[in-house]
C-alpha atoms as a PDB file:
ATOM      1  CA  UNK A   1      31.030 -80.161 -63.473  1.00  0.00           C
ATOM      2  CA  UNK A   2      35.149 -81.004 -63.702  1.00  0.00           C
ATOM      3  CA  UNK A   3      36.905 -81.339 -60.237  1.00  0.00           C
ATOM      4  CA  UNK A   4      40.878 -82.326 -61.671  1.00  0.00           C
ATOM      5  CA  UNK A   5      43.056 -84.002 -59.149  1.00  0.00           C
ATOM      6  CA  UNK A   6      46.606 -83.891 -59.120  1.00  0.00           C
ATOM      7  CA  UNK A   7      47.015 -87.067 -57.470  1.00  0.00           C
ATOM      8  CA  UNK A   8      49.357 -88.062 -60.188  1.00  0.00           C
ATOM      9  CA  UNK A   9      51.352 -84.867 -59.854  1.00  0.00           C
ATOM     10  CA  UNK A  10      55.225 -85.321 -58.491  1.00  0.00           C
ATOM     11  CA  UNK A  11      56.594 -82.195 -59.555  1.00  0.00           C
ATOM     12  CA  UNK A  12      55.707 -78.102 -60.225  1.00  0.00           C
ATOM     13  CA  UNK A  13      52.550 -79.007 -58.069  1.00  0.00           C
ATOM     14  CA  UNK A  14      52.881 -75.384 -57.768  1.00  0.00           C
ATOM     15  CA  UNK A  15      52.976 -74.947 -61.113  1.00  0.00           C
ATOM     16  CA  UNK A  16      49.964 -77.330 -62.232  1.00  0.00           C
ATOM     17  CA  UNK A  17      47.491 -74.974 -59.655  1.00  0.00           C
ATOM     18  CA  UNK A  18      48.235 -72.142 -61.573  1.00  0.00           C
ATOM     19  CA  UNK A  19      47.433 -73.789 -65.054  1.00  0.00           C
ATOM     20  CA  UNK A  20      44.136 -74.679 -63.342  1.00  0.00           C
ATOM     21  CA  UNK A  21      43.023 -71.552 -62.025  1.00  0.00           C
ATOM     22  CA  UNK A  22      43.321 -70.546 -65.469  1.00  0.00           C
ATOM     23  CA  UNK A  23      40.809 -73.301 -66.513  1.00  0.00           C
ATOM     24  CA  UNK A  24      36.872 -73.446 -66.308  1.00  0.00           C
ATOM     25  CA  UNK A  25      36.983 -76.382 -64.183  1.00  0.00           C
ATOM     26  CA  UNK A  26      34.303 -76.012 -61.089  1.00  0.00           C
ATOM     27  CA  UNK A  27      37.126 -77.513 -58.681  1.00  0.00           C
ATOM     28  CA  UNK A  28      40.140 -79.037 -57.574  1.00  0.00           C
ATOM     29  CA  UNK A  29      39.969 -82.366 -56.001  1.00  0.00           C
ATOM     30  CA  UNK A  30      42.615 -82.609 -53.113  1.00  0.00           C
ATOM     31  CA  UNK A  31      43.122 -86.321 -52.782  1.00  0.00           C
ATOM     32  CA  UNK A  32      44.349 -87.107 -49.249  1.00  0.00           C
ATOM     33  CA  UNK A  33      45.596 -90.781 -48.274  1.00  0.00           C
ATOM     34  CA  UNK A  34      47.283 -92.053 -44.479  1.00  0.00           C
ATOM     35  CA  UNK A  35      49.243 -95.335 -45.381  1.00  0.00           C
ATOM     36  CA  UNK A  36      46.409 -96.807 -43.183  1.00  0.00           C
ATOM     37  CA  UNK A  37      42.954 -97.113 -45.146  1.00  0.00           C
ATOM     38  CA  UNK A  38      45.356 -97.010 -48.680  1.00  0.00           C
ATOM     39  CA  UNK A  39      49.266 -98.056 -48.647  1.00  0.00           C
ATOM     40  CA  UNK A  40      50.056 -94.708 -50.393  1.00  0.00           C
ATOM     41  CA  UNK A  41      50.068 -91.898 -48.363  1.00  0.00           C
ATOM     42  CA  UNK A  42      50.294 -88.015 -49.578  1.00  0.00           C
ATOM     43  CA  UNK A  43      52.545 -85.346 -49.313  1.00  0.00           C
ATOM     44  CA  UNK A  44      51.689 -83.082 -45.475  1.00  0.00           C
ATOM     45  CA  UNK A  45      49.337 -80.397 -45.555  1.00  0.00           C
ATOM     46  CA  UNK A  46      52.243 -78.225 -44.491  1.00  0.00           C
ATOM     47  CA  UNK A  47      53.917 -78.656 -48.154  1.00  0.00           C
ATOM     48  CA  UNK A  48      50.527 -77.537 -49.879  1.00  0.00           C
ATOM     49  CA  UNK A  49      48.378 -75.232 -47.904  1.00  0.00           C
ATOM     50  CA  UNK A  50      49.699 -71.803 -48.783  1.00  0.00           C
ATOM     51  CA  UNK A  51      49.438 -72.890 -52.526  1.00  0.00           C
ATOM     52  CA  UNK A  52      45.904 -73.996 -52.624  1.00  0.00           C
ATOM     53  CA  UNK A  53      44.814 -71.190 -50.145  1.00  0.00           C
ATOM     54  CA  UNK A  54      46.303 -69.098 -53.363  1.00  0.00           C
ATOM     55  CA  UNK A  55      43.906 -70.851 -55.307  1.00  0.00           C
ATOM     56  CA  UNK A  56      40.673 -69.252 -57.337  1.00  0.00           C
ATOM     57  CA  UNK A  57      38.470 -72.476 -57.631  1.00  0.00           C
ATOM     58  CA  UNK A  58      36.577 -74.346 -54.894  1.00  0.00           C
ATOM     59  CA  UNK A  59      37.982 -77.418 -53.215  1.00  0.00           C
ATOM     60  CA  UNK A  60      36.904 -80.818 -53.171  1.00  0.00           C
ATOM     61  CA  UNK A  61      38.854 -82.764 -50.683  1.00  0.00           C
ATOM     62  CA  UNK A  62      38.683 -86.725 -50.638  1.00  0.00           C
ATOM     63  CA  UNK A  63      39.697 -88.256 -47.314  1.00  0.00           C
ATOM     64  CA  UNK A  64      41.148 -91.721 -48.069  1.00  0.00           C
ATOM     65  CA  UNK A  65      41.736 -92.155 -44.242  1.00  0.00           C
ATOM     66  CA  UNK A  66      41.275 -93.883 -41.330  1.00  0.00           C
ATOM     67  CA  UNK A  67      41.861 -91.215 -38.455  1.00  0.00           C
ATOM     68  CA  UNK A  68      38.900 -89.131 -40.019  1.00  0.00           C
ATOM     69  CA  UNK A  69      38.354 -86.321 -37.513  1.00  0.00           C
ATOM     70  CA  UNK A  70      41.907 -85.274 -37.023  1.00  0.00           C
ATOM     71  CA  UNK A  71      41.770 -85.323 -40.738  1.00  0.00           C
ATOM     72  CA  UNK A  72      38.658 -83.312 -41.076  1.00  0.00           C
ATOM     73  CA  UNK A  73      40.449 -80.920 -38.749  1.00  0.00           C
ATOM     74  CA  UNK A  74      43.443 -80.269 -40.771  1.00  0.00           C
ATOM     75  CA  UNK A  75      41.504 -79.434 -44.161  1.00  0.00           C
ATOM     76  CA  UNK A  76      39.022 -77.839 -42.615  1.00  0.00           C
ATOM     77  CA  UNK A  77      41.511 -75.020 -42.668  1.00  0.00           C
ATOM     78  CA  UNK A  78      41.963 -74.830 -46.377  1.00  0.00           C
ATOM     79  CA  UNK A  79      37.986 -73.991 -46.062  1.00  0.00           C
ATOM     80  CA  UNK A  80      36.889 -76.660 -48.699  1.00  0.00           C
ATOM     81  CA  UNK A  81      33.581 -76.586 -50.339  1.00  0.00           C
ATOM     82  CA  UNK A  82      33.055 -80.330 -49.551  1.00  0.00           C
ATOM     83  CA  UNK A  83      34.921 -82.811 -47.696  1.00  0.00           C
ATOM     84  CA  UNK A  84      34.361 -86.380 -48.904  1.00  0.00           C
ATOM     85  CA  UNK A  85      35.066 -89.484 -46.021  1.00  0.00           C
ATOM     86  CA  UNK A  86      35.082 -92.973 -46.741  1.00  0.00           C
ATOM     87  CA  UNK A  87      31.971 -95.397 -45.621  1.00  0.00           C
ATOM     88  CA  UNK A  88      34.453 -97.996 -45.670  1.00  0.00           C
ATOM     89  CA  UNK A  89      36.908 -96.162 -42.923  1.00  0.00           C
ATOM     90  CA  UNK A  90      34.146 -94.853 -40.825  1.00  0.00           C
ATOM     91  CA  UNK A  91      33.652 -96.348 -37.490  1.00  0.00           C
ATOM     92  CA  UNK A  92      30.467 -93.961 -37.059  1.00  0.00           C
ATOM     93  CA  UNK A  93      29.250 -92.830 -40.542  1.00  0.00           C
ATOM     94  CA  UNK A  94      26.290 -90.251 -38.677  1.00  0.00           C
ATOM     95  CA  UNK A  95      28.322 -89.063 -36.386  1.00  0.00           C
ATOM     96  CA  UNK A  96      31.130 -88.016 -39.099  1.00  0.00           C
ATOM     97  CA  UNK A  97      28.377 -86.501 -41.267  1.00  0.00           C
ATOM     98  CA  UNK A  98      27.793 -84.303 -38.498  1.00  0.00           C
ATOM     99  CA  UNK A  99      31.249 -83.293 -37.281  1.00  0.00           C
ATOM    100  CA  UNK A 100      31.742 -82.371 -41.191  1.00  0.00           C
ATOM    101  CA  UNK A 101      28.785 -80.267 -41.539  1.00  0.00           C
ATOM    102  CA  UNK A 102      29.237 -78.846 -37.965  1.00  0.00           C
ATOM    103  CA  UNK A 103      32.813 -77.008 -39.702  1.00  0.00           C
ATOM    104  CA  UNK A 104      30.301 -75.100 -41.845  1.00  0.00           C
ATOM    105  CA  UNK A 105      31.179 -77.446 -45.021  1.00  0.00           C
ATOM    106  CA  UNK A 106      29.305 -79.933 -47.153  1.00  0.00           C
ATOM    107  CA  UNK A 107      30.127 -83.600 -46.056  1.00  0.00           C
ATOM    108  CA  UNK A 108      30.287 -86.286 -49.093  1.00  0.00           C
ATOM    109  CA  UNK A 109      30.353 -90.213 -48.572  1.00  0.00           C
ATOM    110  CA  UNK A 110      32.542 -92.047 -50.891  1.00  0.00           C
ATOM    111  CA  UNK A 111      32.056 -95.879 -52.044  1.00  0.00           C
ATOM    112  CA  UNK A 112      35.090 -98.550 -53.167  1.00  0.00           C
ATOM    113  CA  UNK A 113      34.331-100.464 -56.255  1.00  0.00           C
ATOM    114  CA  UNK A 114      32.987-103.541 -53.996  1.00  0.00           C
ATOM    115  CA  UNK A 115      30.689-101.272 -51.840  1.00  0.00           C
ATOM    116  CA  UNK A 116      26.811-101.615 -52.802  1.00  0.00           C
ATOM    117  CA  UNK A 117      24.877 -98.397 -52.965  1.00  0.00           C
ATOM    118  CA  UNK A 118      22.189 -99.759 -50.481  1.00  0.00           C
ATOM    119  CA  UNK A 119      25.033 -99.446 -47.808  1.00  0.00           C
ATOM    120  CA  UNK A 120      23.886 -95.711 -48.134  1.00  0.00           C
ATOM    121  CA  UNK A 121      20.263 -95.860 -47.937  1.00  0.00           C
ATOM    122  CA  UNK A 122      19.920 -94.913 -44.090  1.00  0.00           C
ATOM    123  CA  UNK A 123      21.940 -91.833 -44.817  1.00  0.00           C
ATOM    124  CA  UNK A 124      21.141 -90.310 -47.823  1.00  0.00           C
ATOM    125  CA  UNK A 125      18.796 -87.660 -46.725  1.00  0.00           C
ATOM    126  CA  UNK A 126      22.202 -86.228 -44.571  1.00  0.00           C
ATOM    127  CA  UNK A 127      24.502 -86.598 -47.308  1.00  0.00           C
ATOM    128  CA  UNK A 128      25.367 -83.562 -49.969  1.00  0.00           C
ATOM    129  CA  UNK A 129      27.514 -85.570 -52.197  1.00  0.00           C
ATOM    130  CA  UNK A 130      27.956 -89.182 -52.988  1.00  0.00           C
ATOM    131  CA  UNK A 131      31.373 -90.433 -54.238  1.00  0.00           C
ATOM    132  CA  UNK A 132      31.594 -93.436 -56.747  1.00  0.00           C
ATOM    133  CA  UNK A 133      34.949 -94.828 -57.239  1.00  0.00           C
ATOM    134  CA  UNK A 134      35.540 -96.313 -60.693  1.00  0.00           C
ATOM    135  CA  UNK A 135      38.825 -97.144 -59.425  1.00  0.00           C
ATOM    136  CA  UNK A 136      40.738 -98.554 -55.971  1.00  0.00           C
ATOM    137  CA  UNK A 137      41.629 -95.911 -53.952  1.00  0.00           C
ATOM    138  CA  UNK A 138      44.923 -95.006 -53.206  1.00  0.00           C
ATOM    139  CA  UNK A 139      46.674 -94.312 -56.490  1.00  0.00           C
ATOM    140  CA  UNK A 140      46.265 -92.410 -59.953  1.00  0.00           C
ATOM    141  CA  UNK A 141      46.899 -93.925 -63.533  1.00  0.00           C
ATOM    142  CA  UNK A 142      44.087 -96.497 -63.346  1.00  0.00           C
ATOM    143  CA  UNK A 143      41.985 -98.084 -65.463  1.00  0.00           C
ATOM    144  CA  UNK A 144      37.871 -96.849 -65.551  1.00  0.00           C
ATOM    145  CA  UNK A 145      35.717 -99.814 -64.160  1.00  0.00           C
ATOM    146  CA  UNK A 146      32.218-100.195 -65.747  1.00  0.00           C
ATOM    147  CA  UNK A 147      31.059-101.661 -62.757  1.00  0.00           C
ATOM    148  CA  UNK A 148      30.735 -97.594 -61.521  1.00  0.00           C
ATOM    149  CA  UNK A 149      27.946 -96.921 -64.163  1.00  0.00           C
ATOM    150  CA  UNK A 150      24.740 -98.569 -62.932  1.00  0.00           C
ATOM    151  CA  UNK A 151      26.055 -97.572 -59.181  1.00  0.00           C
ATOM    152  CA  UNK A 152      25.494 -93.888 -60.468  1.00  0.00           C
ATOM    153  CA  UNK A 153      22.209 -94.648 -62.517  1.00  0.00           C
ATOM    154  CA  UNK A 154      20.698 -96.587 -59.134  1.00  0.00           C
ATOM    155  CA  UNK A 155      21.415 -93.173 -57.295  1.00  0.00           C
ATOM    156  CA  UNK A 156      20.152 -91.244 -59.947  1.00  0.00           C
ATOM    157  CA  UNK A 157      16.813 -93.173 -59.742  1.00  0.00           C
ATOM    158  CA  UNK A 158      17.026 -93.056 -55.811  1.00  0.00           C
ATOM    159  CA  UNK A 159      17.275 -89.092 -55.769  1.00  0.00           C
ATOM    160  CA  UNK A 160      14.289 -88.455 -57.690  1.00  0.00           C
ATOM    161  CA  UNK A 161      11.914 -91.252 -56.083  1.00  0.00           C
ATOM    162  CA  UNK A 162      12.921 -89.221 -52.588  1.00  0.00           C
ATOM    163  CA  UNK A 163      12.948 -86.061 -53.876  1.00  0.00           C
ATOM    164  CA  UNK A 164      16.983 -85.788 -52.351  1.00  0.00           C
ATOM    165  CA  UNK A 165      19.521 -83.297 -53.103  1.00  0.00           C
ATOM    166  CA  UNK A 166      22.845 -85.099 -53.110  1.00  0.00           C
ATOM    167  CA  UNK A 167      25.472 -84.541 -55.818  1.00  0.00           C
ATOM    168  CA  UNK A 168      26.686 -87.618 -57.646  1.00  0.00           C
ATOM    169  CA  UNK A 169      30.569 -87.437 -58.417  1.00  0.00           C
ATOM    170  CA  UNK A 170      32.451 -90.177 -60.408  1.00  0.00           C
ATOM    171  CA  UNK A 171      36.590 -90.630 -59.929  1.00  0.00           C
ATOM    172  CA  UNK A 172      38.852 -93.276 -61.287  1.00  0.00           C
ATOM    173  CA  UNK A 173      40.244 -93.166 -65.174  1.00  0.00           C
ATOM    174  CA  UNK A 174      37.836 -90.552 -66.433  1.00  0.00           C
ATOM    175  CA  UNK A 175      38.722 -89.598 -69.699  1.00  0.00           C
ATOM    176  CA  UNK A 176      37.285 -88.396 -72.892  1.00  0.00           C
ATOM    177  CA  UNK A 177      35.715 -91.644 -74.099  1.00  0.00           C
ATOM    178  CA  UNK A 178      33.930 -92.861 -70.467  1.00  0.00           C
ATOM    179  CA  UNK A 179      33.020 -89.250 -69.493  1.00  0.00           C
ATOM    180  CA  UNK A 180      29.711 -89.485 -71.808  1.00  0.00           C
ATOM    181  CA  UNK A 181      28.844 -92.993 -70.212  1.00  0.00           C
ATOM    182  CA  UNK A 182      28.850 -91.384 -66.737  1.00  0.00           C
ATOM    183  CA  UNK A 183      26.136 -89.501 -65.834  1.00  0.00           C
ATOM    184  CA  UNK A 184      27.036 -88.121 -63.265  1.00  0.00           C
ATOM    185  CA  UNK A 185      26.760 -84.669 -61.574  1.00  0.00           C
ATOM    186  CA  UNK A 186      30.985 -84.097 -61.360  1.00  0.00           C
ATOM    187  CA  UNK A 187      33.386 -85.775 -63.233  1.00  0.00           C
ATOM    188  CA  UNK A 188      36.972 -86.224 -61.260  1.00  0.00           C
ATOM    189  CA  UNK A 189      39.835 -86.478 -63.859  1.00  0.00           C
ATOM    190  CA  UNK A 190      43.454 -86.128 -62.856  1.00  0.00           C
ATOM    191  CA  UNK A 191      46.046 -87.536 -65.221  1.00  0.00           C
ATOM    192  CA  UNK A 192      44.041 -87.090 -68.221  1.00  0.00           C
ATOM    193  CA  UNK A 193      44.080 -83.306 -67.840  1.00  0.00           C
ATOM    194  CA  UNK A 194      47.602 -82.955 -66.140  1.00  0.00           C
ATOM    195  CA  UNK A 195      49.287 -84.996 -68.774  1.00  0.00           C
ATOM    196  CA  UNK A 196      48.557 -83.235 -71.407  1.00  0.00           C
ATOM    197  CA  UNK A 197      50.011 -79.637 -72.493  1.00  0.00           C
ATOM    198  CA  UNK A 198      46.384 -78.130 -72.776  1.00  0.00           C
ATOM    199  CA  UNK A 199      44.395 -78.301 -70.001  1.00  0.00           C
ATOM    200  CA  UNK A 200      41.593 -76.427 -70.918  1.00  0.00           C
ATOM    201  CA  UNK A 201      41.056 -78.820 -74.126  1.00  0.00           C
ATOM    202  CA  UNK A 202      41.048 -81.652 -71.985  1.00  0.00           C
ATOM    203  CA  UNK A 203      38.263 -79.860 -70.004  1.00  0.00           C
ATOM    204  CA  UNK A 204      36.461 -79.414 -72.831  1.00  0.00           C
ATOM    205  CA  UNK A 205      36.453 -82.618 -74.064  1.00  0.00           C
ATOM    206  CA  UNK A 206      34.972 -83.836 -70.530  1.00  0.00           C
ATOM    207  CA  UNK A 207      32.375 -81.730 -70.720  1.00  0.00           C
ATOM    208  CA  UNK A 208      31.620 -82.375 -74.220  1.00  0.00           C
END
């Protein structure tokens, strides 16, 4: 599956929705950062909410934040598929599992480049989606880190030795030429596919 962000969007965000609704891709990833747990922060929810409620594709919302609940409050409302929280910001990773899935919507638990998969183990059975950054967090344009792939073999391996049902979703410089090394369940792109004056060819040459 594609989930495109539009992290490195700055103009006609407007605009860049509507070239995705008329795309295949299975999502749009709604990047969301504070200042706090990244030094970039994102544009309000105000400024985007009546354009992605407008949307036709499901939303996959990654909180890069440290205030998660009040978070999880506000885009709860744009009724997401999945939200995604940081391990790294939570105080109480359980606990925000269940606030998440107590909204009605799939919770996801996302891991920083230096964050070991076994950090997960006692949750896994609660978790619907597992994050992998291949990049930092907190800003678009970067470079794929190969460090990402065995993280998403090892929880390939773990699912089907427990018989688990999490997703595995990669984000961070996925492009045409990593995609096929990543074998993973969804594949976040951003400026790959919003750069380019085809997005639907991009698509296909993610999924390909």
């Amino acid at each position: 599956m594609i989930s495109v962000s539009y992290l490195s969007v700055i103009d006609n965000l407007e605009n860049v929705i509507n070239k995705l609704n008329n795309t295949n891709c299975d999502y749009i990833h709604v990047d969301v950062m504070d200042g706090i747990f990244v030094s970039n922060k994102t544009i309000n929810i105000d400024s985007i909410q009546d354009i992605l409620l407008k949307s036709n594709k499901k939303l996959d919302v990654h909180l890069m934040v440290k205030d998660i609940k009040f978070y999880v409050d506000k885009y709860s409302e744009l009724k997401p598929e999945i939200i995604t929280i940081h391990y790294e910001a939570s105080d109480n990773i359980m606990d925000d599992i269940k606030y998440i899935k107590s909204k009605g919507i799939k919770c996801g638990v996302s891991i920083k480049p230096n964050t070991s998969v076994s950090s997960l183990l006692p949750y896994l059975i609660d978790i619907d989606l597992i994050l992998v950054m291949s990049v930092e967090p907190g800003f678009g344009g970067q470079t794929f880190l190969d460090s990402a792939i065995p993280k998403i073999n090892h929880l390939r391996n773990l699912r089907k030795q427990n018989d688990l049902n999490y997703l595995i979703e990669v984000d961070g410089g996925i492009n045409d030429i990593n995609a096929s090394m990543c074998n993973a369940d969804i594949l976040v792109s951003g400026n790959y596919i919003t750069s380019s004056d085809d997005y639907q060819k991009r698509i296909d040459k993610l999924r390909n």
